[in-house]
N, C-alpha and C. Protein backbone atom coordinates (compact mmCIF):
# COMPACT_ATOMS: atom_id res chain seq x y z
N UNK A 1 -2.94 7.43 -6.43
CA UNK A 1 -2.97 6.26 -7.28
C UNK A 1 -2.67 6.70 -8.71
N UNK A 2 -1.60 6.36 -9.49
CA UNK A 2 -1.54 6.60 -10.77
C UNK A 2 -1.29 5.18 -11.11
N UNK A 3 -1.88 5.16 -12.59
CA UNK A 3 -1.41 4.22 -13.54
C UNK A 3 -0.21 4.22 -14.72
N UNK A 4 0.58 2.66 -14.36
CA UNK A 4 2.01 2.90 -15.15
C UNK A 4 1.61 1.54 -15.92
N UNK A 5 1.50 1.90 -17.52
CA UNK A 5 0.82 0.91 -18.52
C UNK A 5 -1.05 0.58 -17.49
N UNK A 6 -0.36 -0.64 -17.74
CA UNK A 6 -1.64 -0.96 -17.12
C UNK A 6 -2.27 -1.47 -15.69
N UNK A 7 -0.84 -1.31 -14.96
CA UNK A 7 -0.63 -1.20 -13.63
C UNK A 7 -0.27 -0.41 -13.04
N UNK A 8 -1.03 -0.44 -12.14
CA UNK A 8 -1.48 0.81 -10.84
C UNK A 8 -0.28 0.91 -9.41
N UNK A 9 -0.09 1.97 -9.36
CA UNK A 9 0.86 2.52 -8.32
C UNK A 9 -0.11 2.77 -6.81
N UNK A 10 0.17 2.35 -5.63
CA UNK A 10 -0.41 3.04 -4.22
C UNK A 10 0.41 3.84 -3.21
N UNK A 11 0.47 4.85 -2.75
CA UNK A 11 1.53 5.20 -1.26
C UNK A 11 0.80 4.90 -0.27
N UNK A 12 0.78 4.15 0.54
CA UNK A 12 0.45 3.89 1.81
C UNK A 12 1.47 3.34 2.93
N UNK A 13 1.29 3.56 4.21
CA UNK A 13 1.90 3.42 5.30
C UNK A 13 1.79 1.90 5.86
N UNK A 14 3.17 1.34 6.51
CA UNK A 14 2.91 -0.03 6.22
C UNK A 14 2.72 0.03 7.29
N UNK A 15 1.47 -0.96 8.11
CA UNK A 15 1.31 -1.64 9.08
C UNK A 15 2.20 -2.56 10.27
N UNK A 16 2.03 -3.21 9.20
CA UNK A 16 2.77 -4.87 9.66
C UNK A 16 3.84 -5.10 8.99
N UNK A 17 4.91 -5.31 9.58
CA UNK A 17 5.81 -6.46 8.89
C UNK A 17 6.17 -7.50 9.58
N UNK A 18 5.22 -8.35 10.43
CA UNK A 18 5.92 -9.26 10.87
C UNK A 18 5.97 -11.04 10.19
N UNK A 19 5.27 -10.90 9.23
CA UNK A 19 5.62 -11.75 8.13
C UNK A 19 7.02 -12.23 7.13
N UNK A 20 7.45 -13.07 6.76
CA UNK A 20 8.54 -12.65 5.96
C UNK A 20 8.51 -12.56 4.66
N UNK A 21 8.93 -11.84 4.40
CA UNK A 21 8.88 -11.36 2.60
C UNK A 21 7.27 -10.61 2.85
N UNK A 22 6.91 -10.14 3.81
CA UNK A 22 5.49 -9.61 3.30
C UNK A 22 5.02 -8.86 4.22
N UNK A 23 4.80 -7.58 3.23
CA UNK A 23 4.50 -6.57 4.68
C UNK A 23 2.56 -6.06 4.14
N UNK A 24 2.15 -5.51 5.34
CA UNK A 24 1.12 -4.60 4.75
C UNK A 24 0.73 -2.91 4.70
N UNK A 25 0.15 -2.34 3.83
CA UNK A 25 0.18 -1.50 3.54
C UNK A 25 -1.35 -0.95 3.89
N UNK A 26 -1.60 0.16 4.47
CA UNK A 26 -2.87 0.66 4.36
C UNK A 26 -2.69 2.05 3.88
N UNK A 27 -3.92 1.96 2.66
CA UNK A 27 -3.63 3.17 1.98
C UNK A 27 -5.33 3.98 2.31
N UNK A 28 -5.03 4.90 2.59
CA UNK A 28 -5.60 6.20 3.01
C UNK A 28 -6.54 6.87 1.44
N UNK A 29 -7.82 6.71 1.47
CA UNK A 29 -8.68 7.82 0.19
C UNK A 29 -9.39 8.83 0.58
N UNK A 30 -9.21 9.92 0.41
CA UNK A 30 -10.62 10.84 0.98
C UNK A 30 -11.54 11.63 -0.76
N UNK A 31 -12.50 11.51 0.13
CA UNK A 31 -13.90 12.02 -1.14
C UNK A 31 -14.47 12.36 -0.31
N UNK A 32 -15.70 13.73 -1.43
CA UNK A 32 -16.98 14.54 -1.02
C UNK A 32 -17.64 13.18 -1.13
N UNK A 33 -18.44 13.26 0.18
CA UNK A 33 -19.63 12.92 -0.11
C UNK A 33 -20.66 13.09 -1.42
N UNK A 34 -20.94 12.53 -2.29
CA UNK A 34 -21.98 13.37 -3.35
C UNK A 34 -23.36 13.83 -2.62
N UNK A 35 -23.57 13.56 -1.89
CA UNK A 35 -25.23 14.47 -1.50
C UNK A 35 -25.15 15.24 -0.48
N UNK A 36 -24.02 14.54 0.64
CA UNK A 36 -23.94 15.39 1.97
C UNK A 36 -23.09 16.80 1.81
N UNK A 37 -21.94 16.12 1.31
CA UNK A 37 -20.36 17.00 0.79
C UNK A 37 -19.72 17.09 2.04
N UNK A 38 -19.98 16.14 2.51
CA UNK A 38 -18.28 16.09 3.89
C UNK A 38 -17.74 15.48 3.14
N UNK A 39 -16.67 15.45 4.03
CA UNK A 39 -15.50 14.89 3.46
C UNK A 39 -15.11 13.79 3.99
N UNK A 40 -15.04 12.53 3.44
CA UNK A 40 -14.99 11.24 4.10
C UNK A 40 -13.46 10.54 3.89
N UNK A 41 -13.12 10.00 4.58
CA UNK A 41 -11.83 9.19 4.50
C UNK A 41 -12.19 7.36 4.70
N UNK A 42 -11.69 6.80 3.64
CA UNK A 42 -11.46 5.30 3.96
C UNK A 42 -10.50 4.75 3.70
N UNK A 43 -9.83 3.43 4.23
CA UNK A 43 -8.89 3.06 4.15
C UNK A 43 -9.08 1.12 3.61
N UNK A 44 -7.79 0.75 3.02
CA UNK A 44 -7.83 -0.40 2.53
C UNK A 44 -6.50 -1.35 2.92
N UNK A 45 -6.84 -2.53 3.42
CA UNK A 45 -5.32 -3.02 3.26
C UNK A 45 -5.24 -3.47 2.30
N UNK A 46 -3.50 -3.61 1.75
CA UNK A 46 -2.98 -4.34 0.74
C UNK A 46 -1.99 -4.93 1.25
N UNK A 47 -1.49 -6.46 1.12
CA UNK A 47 -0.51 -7.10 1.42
C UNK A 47 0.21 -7.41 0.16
N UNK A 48 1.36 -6.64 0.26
CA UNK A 48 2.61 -6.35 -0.56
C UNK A 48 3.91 -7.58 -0.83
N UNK A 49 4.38 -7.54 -1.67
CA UNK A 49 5.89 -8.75 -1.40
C UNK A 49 6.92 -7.90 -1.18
N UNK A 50 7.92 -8.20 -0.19
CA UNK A 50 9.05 -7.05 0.39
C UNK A 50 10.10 -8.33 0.15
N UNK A 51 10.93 -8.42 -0.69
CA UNK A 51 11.41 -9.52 -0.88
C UNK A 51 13.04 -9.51 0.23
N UNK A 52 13.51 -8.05 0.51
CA UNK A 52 14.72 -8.35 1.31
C UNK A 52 14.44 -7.86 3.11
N UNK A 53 12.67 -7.84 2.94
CA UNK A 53 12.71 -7.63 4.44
C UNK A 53 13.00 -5.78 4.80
N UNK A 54 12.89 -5.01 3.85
CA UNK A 54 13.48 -3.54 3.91
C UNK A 54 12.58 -2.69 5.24
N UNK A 55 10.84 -2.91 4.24
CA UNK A 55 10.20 -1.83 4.91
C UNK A 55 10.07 -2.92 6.61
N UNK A 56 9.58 -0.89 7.23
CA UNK A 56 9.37 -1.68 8.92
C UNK A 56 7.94 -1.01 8.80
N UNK A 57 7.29 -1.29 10.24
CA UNK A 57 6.08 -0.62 10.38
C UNK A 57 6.24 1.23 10.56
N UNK A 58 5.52 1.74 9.92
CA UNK A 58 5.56 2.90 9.75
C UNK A 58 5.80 3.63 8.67
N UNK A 59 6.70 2.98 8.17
CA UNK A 59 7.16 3.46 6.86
C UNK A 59 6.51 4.06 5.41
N UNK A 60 6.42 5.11 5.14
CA UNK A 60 5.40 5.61 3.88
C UNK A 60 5.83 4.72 2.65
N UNK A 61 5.63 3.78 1.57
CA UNK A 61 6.06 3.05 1.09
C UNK A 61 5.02 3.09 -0.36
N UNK A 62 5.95 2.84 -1.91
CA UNK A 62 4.73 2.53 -2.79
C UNK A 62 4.67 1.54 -3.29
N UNK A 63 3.83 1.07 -3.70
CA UNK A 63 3.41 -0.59 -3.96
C UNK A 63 2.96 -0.38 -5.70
N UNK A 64 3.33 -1.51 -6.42
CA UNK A 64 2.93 -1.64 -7.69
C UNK A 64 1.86 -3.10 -7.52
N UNK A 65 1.09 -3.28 -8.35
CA UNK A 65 0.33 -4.12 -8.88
C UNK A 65 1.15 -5.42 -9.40
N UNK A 66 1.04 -6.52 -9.41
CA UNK A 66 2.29 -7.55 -10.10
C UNK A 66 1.58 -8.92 -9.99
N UNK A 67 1.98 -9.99 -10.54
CA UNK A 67 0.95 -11.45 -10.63
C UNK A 67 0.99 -11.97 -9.16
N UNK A 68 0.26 -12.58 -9.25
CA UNK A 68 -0.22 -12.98 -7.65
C UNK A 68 1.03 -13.84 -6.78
N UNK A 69 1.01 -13.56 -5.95
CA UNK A 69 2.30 -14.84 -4.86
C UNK A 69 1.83 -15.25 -4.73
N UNK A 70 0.39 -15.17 -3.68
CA UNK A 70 -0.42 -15.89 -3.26
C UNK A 70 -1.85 -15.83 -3.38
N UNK A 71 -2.72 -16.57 -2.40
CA UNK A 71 -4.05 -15.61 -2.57
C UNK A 71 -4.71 -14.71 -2.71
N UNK A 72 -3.87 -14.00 -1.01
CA UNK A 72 -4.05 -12.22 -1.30
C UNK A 72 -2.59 -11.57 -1.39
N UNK A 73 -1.78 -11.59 -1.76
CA UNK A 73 -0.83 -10.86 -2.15
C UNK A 73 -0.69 -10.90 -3.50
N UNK A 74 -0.66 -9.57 -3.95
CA UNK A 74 -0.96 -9.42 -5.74
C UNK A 74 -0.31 -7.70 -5.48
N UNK A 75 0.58 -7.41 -4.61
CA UNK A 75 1.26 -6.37 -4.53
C UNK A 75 2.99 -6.37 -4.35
N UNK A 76 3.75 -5.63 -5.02
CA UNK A 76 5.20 -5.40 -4.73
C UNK A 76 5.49 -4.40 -4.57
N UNK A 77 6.54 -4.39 -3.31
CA UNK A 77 7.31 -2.94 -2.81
C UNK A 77 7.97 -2.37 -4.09
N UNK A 78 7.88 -1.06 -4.03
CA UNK A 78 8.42 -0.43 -5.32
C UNK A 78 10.01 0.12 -4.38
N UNK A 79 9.30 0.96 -4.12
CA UNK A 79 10.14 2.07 -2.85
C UNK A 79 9.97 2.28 -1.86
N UNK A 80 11.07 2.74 -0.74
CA UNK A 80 10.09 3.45 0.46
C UNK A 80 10.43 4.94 0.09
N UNK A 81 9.53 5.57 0.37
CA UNK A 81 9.60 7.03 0.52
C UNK A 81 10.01 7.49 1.62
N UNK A 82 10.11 7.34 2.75
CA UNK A 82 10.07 7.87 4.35
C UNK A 82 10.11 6.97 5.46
N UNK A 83 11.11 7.02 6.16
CA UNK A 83 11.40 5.93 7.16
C UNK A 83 10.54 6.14 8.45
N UNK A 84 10.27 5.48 9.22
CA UNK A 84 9.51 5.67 10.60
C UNK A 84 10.77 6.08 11.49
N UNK A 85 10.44 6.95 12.09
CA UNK A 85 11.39 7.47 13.43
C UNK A 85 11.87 6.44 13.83
């Protein structure tokens, strides 16, 4: 996750695209535990705007922050990084 101004960048792997114009993204965090110190992984969806239909499922993809489309879509495809086999 980096920040560009004041909006935030994600890479995550898209799920779904069987929507149009809208795919989803689940992005992957891992952290120490603070008391235990394993190492934990969680994940989040984000539903993205894909405006020409590009990404498919699988695809490593980064998403920017941008004004809302809808309720929950408040994400846009930037790039894909890596195509699915």
């Amino acid at each position: 996750m980096t920040t560009i101004g004041r909006k935030q960048t994600k890479t995550g792997v898209v799920v779904s695209d069987k929507m149009d114009k809208t795919i989803v993204v689940r992005v992957e965090r891992q952290y120490t535990h603070p008391l235990y110190k394993k190492t934990v992984r969680q994940h989040k969806n984000f539903k993205a705007h894909d405006d020409n239909n590009e990404a498919k499922a699988g695809d490593v993809v980064q998403i920017r922050e941008h004004r809302p489309f809808s309720k929950d879509k408040t994400w846009i495809l930037t790039k894909i990084i890596e195509k699915s086999k």
